[in-house]
C-alpha atoms as a PDB file:
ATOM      1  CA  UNK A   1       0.000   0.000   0.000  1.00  0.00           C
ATOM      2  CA  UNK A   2       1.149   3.230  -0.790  1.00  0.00           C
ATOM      3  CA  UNK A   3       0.226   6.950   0.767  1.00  0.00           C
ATOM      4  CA  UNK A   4       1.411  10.371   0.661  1.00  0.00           C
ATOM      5  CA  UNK A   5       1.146  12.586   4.079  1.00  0.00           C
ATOM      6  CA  UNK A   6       2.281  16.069   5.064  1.00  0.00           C
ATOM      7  CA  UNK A   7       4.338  16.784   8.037  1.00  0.00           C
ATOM      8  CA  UNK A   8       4.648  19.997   8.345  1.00  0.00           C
ATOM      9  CA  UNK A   9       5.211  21.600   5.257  1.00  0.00           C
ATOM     10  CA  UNK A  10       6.888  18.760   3.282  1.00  0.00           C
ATOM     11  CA  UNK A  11       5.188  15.283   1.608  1.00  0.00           C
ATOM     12  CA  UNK A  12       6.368  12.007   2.426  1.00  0.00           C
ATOM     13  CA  UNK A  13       5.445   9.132   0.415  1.00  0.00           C
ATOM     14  CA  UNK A  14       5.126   5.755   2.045  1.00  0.00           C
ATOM     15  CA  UNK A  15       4.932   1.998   1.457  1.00  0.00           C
ATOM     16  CA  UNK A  16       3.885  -0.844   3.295  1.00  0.00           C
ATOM     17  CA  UNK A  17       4.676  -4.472   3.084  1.00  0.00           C
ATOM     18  CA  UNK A  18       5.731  -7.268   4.213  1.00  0.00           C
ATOM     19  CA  UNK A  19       9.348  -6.359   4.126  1.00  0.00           C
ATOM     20  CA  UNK A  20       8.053  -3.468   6.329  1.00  0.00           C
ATOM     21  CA  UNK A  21       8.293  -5.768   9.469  1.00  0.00           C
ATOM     22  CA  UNK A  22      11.851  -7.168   8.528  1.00  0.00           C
ATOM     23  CA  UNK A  23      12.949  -3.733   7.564  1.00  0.00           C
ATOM     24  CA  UNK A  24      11.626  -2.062  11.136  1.00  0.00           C
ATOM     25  CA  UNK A  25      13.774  -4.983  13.144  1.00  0.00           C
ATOM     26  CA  UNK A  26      16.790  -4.472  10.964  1.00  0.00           C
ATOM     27  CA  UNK A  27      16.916  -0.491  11.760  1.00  0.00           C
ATOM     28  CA  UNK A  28      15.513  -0.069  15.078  1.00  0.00           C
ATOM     29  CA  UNK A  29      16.156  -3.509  16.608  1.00  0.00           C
ATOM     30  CA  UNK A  30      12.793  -3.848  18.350  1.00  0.00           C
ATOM     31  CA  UNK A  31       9.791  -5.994  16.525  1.00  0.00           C
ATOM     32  CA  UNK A  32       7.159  -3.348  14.669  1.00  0.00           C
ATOM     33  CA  UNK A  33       3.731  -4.925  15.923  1.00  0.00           C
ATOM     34  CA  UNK A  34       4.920  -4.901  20.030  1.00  0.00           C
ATOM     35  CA  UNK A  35       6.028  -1.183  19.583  1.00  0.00           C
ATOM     36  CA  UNK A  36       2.693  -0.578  17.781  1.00  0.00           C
ATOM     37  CA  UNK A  37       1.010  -1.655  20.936  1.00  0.00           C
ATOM     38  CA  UNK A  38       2.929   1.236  22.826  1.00  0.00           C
ATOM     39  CA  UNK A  39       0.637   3.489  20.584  1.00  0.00           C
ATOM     40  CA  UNK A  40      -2.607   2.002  21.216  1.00  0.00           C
ATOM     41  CA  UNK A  41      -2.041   2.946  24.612  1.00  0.00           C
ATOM     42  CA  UNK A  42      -1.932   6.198  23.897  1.00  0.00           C
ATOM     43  CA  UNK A  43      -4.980   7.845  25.710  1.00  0.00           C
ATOM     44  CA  UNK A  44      -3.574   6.444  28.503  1.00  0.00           C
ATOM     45  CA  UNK A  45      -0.157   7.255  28.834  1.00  0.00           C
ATOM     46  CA  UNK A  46       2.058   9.140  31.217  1.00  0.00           C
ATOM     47  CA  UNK A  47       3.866  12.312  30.619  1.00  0.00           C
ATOM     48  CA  UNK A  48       7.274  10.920  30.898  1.00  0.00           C
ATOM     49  CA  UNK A  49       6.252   8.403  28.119  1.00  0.00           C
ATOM     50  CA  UNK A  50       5.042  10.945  25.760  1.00  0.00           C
ATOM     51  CA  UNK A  51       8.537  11.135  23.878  1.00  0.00           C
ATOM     52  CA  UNK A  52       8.304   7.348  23.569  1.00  0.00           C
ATOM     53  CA  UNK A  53       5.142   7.391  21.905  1.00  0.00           C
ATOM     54  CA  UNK A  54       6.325  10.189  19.677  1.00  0.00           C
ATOM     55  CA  UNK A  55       9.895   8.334  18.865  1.00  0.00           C
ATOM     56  CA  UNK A  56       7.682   4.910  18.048  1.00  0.00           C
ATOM     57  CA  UNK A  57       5.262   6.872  15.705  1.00  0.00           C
ATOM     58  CA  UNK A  58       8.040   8.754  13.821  1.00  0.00           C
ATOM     59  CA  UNK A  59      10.127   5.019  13.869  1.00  0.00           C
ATOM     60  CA  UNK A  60       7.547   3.794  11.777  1.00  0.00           C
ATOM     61  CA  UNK A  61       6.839   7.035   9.245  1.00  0.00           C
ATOM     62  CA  UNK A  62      10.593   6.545   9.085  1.00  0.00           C
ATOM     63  CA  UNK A  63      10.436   3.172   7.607  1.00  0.00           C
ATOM     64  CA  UNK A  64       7.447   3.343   5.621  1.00  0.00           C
ATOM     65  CA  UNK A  65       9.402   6.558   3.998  1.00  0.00           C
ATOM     66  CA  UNK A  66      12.418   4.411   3.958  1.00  0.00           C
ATOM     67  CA  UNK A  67      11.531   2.763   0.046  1.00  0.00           C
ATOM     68  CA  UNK A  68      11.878   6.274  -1.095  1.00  0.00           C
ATOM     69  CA  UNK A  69      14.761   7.703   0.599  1.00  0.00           C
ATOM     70  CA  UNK A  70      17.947   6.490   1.860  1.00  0.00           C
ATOM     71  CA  UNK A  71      18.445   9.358   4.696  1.00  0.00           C
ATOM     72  CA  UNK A  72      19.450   8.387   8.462  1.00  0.00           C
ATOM     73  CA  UNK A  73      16.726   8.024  11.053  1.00  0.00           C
ATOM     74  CA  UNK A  74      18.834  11.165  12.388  1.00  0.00           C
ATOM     75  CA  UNK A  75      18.706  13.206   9.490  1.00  0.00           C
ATOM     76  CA  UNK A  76      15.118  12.366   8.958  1.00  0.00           C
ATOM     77  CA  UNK A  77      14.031  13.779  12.353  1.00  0.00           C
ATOM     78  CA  UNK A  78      16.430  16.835  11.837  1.00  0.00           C
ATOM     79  CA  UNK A  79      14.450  17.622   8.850  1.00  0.00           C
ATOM     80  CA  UNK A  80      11.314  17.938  10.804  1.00  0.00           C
ATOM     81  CA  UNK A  81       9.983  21.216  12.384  1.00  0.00           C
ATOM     82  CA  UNK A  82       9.795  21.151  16.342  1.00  0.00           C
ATOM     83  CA  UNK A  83       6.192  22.396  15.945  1.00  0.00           C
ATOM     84  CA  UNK A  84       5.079  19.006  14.406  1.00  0.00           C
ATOM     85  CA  UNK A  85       4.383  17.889  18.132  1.00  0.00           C
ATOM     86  CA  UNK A  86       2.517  20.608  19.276  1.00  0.00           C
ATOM     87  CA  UNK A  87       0.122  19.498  16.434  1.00  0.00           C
ATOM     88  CA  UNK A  88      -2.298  17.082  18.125  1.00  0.00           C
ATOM     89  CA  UNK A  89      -4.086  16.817  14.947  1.00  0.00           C
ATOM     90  CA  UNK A  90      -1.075  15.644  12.893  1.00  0.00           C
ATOM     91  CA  UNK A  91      -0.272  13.595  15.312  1.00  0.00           C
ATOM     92  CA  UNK A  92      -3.612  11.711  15.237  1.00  0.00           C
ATOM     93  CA  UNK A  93      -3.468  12.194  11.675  1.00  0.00           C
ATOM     94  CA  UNK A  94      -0.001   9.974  11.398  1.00  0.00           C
ATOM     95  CA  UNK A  95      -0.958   6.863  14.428  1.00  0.00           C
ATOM     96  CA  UNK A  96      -3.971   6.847  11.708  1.00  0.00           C
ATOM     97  CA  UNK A  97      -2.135   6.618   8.760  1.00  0.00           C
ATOM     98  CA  UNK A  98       0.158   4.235  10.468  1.00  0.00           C
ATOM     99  CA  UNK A  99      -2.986   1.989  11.341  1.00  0.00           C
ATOM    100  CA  UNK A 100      -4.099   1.929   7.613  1.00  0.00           C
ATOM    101  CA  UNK A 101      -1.009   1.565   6.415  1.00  0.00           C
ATOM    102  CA  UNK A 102       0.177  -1.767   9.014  1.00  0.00           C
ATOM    103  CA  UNK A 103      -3.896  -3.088   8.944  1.00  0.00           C
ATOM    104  CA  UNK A 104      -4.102  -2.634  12.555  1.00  0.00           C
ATOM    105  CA  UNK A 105      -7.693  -0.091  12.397  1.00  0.00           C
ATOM    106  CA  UNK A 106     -10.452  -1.596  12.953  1.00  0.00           C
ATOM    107  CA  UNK A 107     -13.412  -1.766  10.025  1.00  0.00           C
ATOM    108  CA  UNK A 108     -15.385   1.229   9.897  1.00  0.00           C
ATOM    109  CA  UNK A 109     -12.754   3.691  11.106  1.00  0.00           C
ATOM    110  CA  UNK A 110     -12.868   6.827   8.715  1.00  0.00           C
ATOM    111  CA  UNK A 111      -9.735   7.294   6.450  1.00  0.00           C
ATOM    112  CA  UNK A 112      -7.457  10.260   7.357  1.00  0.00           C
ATOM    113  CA  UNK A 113      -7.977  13.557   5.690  1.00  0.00           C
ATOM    114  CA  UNK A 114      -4.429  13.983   4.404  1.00  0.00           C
ATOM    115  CA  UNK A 115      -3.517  11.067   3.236  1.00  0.00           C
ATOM    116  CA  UNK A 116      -3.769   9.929  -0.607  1.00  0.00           C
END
């Protein structure tokens, strides 16, 4: 599956598949699906595990980007305006995309806005 969000004012295009999962491991060293269940806790987290939720959700934009660009995690998130997190829209926006993206929404949730 492919999709094209914003974040901030740039366009990302990402792909999902089953390399996705094998690809996540290889870079981040952690298995996609039980960091994916970090984020479905997220109405319930603490404050002082907000910046884990946020590192997990950009993680994954960060690989599903990955098929189109061959920048560092690093210099990915460097490229990104601070004000992306003050943004609780965008951020819904991407956990969304992310859950379209992976198959992990249930039926009947509405498709996000910005994404194509």
């Amino acid at each position: 599956m492919e999709k094209v969000i914003k974040l901030g004012d740039k366009e990302y295009k990402l792909h999902s598949s089953l390399f996705t999962i094998i690809d996540y491991r290889n870079v981040f060293g952690s298995e996609l699906f039980s960091d994916i269940k970090k984020l479905e806790k997220g109405k319930n987290i603490k404050e002082e595990d907000f910046s884990l939720v946020i590192d997990t959700i950009f993680r994954i934009i960060y690989v599903l980007h990955r098929p189109f660009s061959k920048t560092s995690y690093n210099d990915f998130l460097m490229a990104l305006d601070f004000g992306i997190l003050s943004d609780t829209e965008e951020l819904g926006i991407l956990s969304q995309t992310i859950g379209e993206m992976l198959g992990t929404l249930q039926k009947g949730t509405k498709p996000s806005p910005q994404s194509k």
